[in-house]
N, C-alpha and C. Protein backbone atom coordinates (compact mmCIF):
# COMPACT_ATOMS: atom_id res chain seq x y z
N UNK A 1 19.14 21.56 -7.46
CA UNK A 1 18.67 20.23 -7.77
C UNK A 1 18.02 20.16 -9.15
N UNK A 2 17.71 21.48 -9.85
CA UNK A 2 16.95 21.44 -10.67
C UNK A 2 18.12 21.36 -12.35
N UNK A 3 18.72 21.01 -12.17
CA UNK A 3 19.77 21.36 -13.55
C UNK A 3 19.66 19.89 -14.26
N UNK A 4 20.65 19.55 -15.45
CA UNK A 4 20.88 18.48 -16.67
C UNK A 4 20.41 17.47 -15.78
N UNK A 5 21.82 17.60 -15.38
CA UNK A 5 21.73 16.06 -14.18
C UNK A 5 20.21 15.49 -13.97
N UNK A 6 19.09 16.08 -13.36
CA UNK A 6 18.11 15.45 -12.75
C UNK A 6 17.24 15.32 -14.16
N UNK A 7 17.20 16.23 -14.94
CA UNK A 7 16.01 16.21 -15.79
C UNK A 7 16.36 15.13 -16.91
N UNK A 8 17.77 15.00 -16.73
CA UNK A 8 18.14 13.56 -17.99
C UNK A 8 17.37 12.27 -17.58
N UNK A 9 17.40 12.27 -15.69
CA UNK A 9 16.83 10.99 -15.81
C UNK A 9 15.10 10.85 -15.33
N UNK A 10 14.91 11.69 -16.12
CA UNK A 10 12.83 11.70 -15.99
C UNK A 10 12.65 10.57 -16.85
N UNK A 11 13.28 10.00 -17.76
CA UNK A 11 12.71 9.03 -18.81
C UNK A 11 12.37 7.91 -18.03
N UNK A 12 13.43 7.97 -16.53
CA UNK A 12 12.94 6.43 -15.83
C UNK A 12 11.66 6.15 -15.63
N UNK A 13 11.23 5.21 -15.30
CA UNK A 13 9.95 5.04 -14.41
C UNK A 13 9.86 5.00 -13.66
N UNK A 14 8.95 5.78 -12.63
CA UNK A 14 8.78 5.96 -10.68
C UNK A 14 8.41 4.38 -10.28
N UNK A 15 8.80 4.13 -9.08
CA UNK A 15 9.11 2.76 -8.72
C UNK A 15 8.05 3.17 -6.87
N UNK A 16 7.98 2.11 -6.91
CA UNK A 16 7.66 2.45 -5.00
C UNK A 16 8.81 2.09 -4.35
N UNK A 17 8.86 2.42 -3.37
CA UNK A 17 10.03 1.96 -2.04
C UNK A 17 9.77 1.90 -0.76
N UNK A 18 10.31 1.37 -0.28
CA UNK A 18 9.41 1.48 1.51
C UNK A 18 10.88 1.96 2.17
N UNK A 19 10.36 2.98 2.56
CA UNK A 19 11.42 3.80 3.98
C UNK A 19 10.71 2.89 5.19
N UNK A 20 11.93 2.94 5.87
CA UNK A 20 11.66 3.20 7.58
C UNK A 20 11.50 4.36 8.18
N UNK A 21 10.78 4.53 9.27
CA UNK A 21 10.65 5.60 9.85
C UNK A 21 10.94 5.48 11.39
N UNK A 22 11.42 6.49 12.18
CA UNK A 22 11.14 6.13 13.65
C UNK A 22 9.69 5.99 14.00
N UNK A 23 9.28 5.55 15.06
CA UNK A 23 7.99 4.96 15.30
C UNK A 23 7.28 5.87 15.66
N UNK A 24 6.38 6.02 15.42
CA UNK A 24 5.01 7.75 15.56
C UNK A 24 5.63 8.57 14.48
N UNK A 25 6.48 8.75 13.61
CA UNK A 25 7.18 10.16 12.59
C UNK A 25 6.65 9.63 11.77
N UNK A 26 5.23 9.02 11.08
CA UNK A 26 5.42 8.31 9.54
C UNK A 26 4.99 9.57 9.09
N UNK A 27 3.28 10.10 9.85
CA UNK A 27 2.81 11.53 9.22
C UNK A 27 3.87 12.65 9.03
N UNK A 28 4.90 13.16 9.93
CA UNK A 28 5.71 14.21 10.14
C UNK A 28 6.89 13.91 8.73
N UNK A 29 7.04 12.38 8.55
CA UNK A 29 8.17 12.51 7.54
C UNK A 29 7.49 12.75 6.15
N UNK A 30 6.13 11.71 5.80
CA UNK A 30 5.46 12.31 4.62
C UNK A 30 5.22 13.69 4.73
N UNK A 31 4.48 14.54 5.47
CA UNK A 31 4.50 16.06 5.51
C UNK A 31 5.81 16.55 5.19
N UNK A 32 7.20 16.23 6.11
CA UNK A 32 8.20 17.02 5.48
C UNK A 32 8.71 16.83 4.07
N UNK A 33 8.06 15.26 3.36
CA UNK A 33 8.81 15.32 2.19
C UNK A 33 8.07 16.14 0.99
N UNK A 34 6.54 15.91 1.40
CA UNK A 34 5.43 16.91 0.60
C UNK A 34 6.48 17.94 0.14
N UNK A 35 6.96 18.72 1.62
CA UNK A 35 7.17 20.05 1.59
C UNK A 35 8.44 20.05 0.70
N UNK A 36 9.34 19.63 1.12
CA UNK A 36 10.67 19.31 -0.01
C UNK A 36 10.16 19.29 -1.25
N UNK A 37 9.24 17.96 -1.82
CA UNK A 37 9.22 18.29 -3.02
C UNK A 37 8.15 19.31 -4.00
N UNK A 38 7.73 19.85 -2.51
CA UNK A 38 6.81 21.63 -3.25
C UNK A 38 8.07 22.47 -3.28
N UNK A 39 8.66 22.51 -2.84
CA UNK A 39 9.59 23.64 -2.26
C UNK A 39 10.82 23.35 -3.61
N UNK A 40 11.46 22.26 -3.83
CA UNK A 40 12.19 22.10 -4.90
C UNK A 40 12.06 21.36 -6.13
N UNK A 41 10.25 21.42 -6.22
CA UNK A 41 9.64 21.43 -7.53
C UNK A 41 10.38 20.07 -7.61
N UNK A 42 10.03 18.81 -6.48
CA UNK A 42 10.50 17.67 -7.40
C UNK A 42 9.51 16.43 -7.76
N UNK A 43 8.36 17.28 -8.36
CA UNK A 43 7.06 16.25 -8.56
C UNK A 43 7.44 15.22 -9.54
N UNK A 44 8.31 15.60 -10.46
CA UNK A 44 9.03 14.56 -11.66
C UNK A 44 9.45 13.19 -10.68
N UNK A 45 10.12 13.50 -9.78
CA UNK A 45 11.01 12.53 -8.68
C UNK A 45 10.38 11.81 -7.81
N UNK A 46 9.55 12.54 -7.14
CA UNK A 46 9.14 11.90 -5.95
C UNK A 46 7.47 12.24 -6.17
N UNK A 47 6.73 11.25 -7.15
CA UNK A 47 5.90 11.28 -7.22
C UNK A 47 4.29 11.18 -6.34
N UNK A 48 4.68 10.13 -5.53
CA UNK A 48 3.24 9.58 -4.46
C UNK A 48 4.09 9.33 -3.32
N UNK A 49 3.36 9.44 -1.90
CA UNK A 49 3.93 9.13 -0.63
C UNK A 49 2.57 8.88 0.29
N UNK A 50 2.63 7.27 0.80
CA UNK A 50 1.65 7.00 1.39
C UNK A 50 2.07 6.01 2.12
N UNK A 51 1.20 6.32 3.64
CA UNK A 51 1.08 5.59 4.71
C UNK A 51 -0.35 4.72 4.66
N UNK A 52 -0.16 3.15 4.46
CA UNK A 52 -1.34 2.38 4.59
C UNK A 52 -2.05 2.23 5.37
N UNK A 53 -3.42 2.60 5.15
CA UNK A 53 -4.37 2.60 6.99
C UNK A 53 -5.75 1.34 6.38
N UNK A 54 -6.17 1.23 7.48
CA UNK A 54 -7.61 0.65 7.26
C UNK A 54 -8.39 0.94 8.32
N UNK A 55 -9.70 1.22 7.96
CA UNK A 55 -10.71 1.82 8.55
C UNK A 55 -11.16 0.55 10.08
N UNK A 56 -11.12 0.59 11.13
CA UNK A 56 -11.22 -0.10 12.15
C UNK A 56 -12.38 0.54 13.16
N UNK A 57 -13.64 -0.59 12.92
CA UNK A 57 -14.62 0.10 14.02
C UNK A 57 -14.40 -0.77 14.85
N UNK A 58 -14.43 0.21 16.27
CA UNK A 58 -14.64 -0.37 17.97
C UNK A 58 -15.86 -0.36 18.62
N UNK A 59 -16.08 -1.05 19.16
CA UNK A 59 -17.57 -0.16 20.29
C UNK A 59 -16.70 -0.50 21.82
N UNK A 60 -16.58 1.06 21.85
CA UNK A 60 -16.54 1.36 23.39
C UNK A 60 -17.88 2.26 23.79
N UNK A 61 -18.29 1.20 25.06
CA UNK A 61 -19.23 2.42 26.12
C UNK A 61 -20.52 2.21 25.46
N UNK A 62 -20.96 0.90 24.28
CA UNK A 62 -22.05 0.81 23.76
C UNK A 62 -22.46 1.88 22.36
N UNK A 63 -21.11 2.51 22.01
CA UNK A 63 -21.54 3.27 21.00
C UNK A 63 -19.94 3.14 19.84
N UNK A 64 -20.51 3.43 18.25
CA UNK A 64 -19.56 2.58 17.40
C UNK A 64 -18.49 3.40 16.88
N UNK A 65 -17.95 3.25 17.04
CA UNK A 65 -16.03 4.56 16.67
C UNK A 65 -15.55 3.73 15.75
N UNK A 66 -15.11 4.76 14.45
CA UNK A 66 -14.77 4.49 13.70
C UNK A 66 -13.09 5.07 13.70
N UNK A 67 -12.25 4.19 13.01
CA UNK A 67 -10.59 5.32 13.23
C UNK A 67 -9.80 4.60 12.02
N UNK A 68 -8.70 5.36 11.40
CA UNK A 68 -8.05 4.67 11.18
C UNK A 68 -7.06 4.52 11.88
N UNK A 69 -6.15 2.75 11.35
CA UNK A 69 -5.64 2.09 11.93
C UNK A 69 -4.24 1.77 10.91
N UNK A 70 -2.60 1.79 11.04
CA UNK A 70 -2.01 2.02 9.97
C UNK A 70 -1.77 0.47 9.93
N UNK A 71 -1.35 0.05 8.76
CA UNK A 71 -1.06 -1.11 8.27
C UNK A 71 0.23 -1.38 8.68
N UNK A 72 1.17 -0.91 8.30
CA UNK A 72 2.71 -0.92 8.66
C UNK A 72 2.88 -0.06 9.23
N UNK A 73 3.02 -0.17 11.10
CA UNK A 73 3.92 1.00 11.68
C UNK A 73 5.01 1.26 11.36
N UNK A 74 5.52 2.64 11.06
CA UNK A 74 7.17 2.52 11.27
C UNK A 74 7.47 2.43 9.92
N UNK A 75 6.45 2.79 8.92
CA UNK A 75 6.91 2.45 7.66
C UNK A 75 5.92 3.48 6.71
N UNK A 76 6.87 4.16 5.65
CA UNK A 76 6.08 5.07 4.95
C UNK A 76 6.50 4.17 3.01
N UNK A 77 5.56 4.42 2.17
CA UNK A 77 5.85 3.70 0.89
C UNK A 77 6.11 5.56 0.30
N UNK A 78 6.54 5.31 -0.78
CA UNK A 78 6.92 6.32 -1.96
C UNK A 78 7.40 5.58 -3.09
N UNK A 79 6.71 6.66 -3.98
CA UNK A 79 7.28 6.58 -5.41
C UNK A 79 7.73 7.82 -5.88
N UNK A 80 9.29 7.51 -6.97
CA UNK A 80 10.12 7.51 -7.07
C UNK A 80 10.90 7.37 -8.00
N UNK A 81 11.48 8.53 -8.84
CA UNK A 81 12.56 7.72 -9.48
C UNK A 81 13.72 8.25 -8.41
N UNK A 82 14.87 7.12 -8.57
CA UNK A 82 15.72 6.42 -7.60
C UNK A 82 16.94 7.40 -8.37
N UNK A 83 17.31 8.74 -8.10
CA UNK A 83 18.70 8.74 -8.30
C UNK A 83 19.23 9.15 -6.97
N UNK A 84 20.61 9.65 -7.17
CA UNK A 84 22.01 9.73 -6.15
C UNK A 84 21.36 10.73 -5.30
N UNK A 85 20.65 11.38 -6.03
CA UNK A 85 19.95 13.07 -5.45
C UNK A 85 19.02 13.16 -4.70
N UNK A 86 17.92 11.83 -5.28
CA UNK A 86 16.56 11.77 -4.67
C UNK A 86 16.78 11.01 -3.12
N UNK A 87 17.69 9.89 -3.46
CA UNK A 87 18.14 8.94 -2.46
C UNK A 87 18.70 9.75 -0.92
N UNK A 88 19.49 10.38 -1.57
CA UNK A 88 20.21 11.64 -0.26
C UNK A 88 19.11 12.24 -0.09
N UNK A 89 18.29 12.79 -0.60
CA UNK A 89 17.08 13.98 0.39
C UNK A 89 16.37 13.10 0.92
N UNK A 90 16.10 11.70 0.82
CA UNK A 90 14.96 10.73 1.47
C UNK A 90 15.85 10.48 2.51
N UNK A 91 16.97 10.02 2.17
CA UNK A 91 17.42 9.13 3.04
C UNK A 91 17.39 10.08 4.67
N UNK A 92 18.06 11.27 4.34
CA UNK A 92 18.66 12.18 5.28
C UNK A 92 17.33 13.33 5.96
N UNK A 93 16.09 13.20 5.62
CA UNK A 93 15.23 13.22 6.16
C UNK A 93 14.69 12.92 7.38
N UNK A 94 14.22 14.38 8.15
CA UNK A 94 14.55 14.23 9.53
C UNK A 94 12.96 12.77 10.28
N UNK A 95 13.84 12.07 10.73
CA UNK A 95 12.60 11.07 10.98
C UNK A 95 12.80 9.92 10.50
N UNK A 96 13.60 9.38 8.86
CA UNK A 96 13.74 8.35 8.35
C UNK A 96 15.11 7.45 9.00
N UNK A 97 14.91 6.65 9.01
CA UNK A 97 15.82 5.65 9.57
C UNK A 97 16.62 4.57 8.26
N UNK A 98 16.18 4.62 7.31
CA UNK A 98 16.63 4.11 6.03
C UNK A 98 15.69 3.65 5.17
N UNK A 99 16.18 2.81 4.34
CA UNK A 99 15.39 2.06 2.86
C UNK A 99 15.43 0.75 3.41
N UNK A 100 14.33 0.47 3.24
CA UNK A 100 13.72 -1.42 3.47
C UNK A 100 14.53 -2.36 2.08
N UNK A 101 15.42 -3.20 2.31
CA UNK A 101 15.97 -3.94 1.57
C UNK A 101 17.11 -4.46 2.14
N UNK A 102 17.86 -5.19 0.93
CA UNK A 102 19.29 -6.00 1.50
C UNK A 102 20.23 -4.92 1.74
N UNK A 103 20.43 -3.52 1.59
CA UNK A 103 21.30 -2.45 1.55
C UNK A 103 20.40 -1.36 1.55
N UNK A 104 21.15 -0.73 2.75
CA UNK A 104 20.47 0.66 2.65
C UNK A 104 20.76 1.60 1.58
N UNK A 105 21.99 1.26 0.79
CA UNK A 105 22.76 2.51 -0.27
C UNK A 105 21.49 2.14 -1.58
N UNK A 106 21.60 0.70 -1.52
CA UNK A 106 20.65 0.21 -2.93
C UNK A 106 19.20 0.22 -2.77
N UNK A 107 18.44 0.74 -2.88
CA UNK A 107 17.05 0.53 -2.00
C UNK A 107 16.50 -0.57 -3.34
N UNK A 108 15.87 -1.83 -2.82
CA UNK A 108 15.00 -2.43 -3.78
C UNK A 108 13.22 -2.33 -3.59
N UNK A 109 13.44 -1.86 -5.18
CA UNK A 109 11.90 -1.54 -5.06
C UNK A 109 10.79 -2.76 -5.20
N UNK A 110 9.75 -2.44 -4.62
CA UNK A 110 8.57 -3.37 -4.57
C UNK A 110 8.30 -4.08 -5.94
N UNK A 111 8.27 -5.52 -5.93
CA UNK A 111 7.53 -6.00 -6.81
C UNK A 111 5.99 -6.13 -7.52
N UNK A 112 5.46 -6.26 -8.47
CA UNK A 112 4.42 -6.06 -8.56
C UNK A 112 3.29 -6.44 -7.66
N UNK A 113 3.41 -7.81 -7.28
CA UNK A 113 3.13 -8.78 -6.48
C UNK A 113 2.63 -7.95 -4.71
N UNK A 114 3.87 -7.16 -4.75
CA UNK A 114 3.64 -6.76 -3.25
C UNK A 114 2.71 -5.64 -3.14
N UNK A 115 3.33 -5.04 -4.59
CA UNK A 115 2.67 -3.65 -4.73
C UNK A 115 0.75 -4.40 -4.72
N UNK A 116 0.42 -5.02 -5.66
CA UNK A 116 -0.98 -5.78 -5.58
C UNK A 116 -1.46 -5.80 -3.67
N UNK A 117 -0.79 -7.00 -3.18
CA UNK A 117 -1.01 -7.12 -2.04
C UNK A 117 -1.29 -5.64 -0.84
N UNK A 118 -0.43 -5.01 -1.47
CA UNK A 118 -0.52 -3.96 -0.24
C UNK A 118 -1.66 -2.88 -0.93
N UNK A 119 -2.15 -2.93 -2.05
CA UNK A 119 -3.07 -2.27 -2.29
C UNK A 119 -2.87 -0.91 -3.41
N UNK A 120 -1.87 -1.06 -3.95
CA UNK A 120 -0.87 -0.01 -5.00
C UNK A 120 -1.64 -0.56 -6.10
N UNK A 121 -1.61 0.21 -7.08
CA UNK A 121 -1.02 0.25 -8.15
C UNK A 121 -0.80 -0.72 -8.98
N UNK A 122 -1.03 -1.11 -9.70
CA UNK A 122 -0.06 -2.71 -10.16
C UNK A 122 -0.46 -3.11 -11.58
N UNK A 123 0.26 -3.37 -12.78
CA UNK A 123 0.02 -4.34 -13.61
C UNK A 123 0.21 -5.93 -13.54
N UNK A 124 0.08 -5.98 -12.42
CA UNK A 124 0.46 -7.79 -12.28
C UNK A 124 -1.31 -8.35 -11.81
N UNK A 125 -1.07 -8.94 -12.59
CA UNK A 125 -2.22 -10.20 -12.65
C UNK A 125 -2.10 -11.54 -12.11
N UNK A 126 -2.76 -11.30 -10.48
CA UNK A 126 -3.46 -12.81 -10.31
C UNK A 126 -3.70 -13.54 -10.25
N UNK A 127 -3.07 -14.62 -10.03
CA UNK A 127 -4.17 -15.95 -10.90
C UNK A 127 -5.16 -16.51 -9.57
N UNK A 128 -6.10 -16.98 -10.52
CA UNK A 128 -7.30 -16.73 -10.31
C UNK A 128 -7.70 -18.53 -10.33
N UNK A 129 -7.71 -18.78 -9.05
CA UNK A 129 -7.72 -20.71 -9.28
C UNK A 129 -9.16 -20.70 -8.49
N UNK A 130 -10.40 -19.69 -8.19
CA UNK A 130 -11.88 -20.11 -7.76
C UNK A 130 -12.62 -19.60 -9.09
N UNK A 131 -13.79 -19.69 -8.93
CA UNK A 131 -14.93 -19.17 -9.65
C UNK A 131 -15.82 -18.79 -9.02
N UNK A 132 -17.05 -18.26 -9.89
CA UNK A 132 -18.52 -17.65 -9.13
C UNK A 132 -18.93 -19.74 -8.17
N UNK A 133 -19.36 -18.96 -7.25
CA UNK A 133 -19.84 -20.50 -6.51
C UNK A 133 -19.36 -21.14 -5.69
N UNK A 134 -17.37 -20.55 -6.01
CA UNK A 134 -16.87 -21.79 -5.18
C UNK A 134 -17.03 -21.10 -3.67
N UNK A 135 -16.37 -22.31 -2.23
CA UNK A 135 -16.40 -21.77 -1.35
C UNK A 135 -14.59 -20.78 -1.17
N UNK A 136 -14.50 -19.91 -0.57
CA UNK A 136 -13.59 -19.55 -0.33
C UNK A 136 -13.44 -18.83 1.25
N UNK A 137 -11.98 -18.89 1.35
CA UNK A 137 -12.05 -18.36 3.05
C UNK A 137 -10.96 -17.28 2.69
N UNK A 138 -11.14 -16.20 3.75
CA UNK A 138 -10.95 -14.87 3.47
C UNK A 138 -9.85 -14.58 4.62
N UNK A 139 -8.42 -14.52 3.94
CA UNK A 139 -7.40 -14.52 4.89
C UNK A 139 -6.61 -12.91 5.11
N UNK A 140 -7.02 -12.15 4.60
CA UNK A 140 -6.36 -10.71 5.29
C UNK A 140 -7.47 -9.63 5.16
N UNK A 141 -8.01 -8.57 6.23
CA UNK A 141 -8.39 -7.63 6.54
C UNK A 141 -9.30 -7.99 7.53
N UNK A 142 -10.43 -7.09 7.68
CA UNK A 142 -11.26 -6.91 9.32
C UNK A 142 -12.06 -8.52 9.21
N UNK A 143 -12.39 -9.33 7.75
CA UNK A 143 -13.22 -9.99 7.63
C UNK A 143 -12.05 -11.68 7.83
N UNK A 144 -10.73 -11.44 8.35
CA UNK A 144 -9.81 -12.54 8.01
C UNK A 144 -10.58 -14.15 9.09
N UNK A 145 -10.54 -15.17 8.61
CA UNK A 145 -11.29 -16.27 8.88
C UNK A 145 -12.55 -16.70 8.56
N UNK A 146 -12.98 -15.69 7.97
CA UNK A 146 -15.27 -16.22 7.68
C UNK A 146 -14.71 -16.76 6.55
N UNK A 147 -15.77 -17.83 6.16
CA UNK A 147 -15.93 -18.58 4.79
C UNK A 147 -16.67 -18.00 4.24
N UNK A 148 -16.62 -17.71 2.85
CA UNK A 148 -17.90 -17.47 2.20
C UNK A 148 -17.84 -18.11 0.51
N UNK A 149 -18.81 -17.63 0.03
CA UNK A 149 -19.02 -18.40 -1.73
C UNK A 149 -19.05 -16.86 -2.31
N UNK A 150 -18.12 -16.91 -3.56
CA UNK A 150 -17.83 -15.94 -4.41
C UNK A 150 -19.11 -15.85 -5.22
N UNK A 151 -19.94 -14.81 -5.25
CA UNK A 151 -21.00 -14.45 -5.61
C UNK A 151 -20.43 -13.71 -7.73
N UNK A 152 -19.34 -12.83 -7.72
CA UNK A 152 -18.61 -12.38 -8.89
C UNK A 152 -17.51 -12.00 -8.49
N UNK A 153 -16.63 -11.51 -9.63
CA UNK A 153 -15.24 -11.61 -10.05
C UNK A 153 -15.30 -10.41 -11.25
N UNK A 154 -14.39 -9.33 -10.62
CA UNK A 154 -14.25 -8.28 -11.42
C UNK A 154 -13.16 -7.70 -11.23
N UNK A 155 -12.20 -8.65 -12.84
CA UNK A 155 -10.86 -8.67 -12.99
C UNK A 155 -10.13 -6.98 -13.35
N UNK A 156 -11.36 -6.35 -13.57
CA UNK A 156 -10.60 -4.76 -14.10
C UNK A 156 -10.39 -4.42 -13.03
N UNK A 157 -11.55 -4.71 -11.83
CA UNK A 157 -10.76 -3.67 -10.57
C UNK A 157 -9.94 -4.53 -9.90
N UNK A 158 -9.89 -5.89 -10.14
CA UNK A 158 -9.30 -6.69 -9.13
C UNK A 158 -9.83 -6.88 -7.90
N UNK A 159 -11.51 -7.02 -7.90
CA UNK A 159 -12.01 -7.23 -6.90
C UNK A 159 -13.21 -8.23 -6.75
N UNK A 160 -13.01 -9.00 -5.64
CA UNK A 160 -14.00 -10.04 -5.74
C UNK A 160 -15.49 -9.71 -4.87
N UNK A 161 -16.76 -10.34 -5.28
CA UNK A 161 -17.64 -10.64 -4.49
C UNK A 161 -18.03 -11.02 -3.75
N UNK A 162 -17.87 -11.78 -2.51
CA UNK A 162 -18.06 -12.68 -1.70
C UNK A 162 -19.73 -12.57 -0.72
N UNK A 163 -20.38 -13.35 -1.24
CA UNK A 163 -21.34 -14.01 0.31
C UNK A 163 -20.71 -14.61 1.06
N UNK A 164 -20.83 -13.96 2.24
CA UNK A 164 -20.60 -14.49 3.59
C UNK A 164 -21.35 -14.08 4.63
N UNK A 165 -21.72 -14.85 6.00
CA UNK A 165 -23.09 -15.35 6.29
C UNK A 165 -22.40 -14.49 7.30
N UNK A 166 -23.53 -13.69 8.30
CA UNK A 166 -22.78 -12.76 9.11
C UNK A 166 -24.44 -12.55 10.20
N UNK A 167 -24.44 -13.00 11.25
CA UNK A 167 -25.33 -12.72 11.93
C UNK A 167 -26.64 -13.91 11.70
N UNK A 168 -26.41 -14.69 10.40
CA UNK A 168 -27.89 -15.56 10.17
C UNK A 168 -28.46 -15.30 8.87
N UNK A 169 -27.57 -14.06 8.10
CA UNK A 169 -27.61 -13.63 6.84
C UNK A 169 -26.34 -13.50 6.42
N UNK A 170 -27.04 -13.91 4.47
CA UNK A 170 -25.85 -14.06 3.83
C UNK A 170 -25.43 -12.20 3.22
N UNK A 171 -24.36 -11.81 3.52
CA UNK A 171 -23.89 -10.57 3.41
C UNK A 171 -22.86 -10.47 1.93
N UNK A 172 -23.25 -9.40 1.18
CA UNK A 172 -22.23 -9.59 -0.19
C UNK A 172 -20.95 -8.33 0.61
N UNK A 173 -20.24 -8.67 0.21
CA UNK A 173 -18.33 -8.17 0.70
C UNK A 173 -17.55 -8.12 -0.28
N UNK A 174 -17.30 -6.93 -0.70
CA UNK A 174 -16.04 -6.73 -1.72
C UNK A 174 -14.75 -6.87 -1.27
N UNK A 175 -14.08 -7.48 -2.07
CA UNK A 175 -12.36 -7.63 -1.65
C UNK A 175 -12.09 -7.96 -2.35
N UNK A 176 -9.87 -7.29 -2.66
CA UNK A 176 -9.23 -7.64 -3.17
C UNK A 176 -9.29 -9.39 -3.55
N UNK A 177 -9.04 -9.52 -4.85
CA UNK A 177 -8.57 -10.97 -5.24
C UNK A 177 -7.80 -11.28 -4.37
N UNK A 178 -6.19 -10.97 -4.09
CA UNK A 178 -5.53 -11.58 -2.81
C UNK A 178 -5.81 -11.53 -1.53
N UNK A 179 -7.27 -10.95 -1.03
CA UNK A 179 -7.73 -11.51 0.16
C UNK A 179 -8.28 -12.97 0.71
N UNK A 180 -8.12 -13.53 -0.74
CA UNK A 180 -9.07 -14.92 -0.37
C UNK A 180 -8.38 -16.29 -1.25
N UNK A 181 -8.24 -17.45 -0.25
CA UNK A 181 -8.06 -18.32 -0.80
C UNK A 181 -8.81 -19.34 -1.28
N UNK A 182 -9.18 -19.94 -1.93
CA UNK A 182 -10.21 -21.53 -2.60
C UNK A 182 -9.96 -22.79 -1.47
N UNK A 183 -10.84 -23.05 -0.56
CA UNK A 183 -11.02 -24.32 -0.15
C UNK A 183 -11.82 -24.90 -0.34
């Protein structure tokens, strides 16, 4: 795997992609691809491989458990550059079920947009239609439905401030810009 062929196309740029996985294999297929690309030195290729979780506390029995919880079952992300070579060792990977898109042969990679949303990576910017003050309501993660007023706005990390009133107090809450909409 290691000859002309692969090393001509390092100039690309690694892309994300979302595999399918059979359902419970997401850890077993990222572990086996780790190992593939330790084993045939293909860090150029198959750069990052991650399963999305979020931290989910329960109280069972009066006491507070913390776990994670995966975002997409059944689904592992990677980055990637996309050739004939890389495509066959992902694809044929024991556990994967294919590439998320209109064709399994063509895999289409994530847009910036999604990549933002799901928590990647991203040069895509935002737009940004609240300010410090306004009210806003908070539509994806553990906090989805509370209202609160954007306290700041910090466009380098892409993360907002929010007061929101939680018990009889007003509580400050960091989150993604695309967690929250302006009403």
């Amino acid at each position: 795997m290691s000859g002309d062929k692969m090393s001509s196309n390092q100039e690309q740029e690694a892309r994300w992609y979302v595999i399918h996985t059979y359902s419970g294999y997401e850890k077993k297929v990222k572990m086996t691809l780790e190992m593939i690309v330790e084993n045939r030195e293909l860090q150029g290729f198959i750069q990052e491989i991650s399963i999305p979780t979020e931290q989910v506390v329960e109280i069972k029995d009066g006491k507070k458990k913390t776990s994670e919880k995966k975002l997409y079952p059944g689904y592992v992300l990677i980055k990637m550059i996309l050739t004939d070579d890389i495509w066959y060792i992902v694809r044929n990977t024991r556990g994967v079920t294919g590439f998320v898109g209109p064709s399994s042969t063509k895999p289409v990679p994530l847009t910036d947009e999604e990549l933002m949303i799901m928590g990647l990576e991203s040069d895509w910017e935002p737009i940004i239609d609240y300010g410090e003050g306004d009210s806003v309501k908070i539509i994806h993660g553990p906090l989805d439905g509370f209202v609160g007023t954007v306290q700041e706005i910090n466009t380098d990390k892409k993360k907002v401030t929010v007061l929101v009133s939680m018990f009889g107090r007003e509580t400050p809450v960091e989150l993604d810009l695309t967690q929250i909409l302006r009403i």
